[in-house]
Protein backbone atom coordinates (compact mmCIF):
# COMPACT_ATOMS: atom_id res chain seq x y z
CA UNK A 1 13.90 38.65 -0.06
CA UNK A 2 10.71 38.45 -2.45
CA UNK A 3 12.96 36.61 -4.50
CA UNK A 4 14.06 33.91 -1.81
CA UNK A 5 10.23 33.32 -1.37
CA UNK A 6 9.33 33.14 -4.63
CA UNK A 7 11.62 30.22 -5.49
CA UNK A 8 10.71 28.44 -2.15
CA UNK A 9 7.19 28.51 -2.62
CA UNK A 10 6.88 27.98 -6.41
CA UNK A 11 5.34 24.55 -7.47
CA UNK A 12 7.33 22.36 -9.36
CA UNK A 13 5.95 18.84 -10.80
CA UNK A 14 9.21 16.80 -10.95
CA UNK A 15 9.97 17.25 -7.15
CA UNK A 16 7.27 17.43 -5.13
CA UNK A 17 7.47 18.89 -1.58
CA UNK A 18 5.30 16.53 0.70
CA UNK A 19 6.42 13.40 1.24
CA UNK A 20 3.90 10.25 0.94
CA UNK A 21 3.32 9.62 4.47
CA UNK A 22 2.40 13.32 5.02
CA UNK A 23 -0.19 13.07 2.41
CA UNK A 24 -1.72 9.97 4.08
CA UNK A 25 -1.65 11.51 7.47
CA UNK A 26 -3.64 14.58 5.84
CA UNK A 27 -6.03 11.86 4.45
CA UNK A 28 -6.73 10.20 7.25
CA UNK A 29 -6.96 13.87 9.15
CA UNK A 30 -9.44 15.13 7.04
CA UNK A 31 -12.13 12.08 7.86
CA UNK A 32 -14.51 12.97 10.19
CA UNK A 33 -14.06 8.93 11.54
CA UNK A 34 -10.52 9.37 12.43
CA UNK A 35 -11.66 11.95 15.30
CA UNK A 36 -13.35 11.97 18.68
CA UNK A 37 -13.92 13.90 21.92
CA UNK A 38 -13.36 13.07 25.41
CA UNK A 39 -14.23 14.27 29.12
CA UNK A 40 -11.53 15.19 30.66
CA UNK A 41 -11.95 15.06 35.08
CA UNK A 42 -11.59 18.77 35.17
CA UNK A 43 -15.07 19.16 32.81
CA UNK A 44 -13.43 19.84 29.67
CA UNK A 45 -13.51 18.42 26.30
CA UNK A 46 -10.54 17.35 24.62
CA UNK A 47 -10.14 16.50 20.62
CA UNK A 48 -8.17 13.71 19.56
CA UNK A 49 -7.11 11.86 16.25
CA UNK A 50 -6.69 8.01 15.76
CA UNK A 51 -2.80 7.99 13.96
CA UNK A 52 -1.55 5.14 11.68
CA UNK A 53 -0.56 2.47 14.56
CA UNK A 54 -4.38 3.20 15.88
CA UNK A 55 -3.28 5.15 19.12
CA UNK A 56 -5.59 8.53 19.67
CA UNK A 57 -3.40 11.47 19.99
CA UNK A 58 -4.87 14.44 21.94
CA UNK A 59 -5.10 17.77 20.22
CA UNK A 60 -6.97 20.84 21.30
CA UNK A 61 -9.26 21.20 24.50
CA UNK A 62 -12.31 23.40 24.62
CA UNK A 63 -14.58 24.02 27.59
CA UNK A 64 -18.11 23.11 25.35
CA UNK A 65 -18.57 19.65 23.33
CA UNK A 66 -20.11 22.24 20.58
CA UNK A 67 -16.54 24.28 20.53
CA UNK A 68 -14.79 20.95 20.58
CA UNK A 69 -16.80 19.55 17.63
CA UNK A 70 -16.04 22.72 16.05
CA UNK A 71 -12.49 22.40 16.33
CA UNK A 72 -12.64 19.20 14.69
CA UNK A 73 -14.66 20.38 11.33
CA UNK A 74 -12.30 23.26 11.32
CA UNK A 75 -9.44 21.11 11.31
CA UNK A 76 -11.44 18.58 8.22
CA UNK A 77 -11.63 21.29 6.34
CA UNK A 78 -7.94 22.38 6.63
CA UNK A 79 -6.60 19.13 5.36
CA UNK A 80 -9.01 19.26 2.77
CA UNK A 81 -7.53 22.41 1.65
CA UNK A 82 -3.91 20.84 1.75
CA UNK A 83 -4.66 17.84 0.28
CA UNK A 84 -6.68 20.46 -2.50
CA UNK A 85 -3.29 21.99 -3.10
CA UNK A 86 -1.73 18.90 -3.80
CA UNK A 87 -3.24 18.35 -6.92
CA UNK A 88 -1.27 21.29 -8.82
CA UNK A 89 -2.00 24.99 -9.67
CA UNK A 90 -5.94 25.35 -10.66
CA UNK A 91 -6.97 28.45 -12.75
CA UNK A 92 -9.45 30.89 -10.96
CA UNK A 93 -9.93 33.20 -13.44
CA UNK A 94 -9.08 33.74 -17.18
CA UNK A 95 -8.87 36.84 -19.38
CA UNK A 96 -10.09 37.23 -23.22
């Protein structure tokens, strides 16, 4: 089983896992411009993202506009992390 995971996980250079539009979607995801909040009639706040063909798609709701905003900054910084990993294998420590 470790083994499966190991070889579906590993990186590899000359065949990259995430398709193009993906990573553009993650771009545009991880701008804070692409986002809003709305009232909703029953009082509470509801995130939503502006896609590629400019139509807002709702995402989380949250009973404060402070937990909503929150929501969105968590989610910024999630597709900053993805879009971090795209970029390869980075060393975090090295041994003499």
């Amino acid at each position: 089983m470790n083994y499966f995971y190991y070889k579906t996980t590993t990186w590899d250079d000359s065949n990259p896992s995430v398709p193009e539009q993906t990573k553009e979607i993650w771009k545009s995801l991880a701008e804070k411009k692409n986002w809003r909040i709305t009232q909703l009639p029953n009082g509470y706040y509801q995130t939503e993202y502006k896609d590629h063909k400019d139509a807002w798609i709702d995402v989380t709701r949250r009973e404060t506009m402070e937990s909503a905003e929150s929501a969105i900054d968590g989610s910024i910084e999630h597709y900053k992390k993805r879009l971090e990993f795209l970029k390869g294998p980075k060393v975090v420590k090295t041994f003499e």
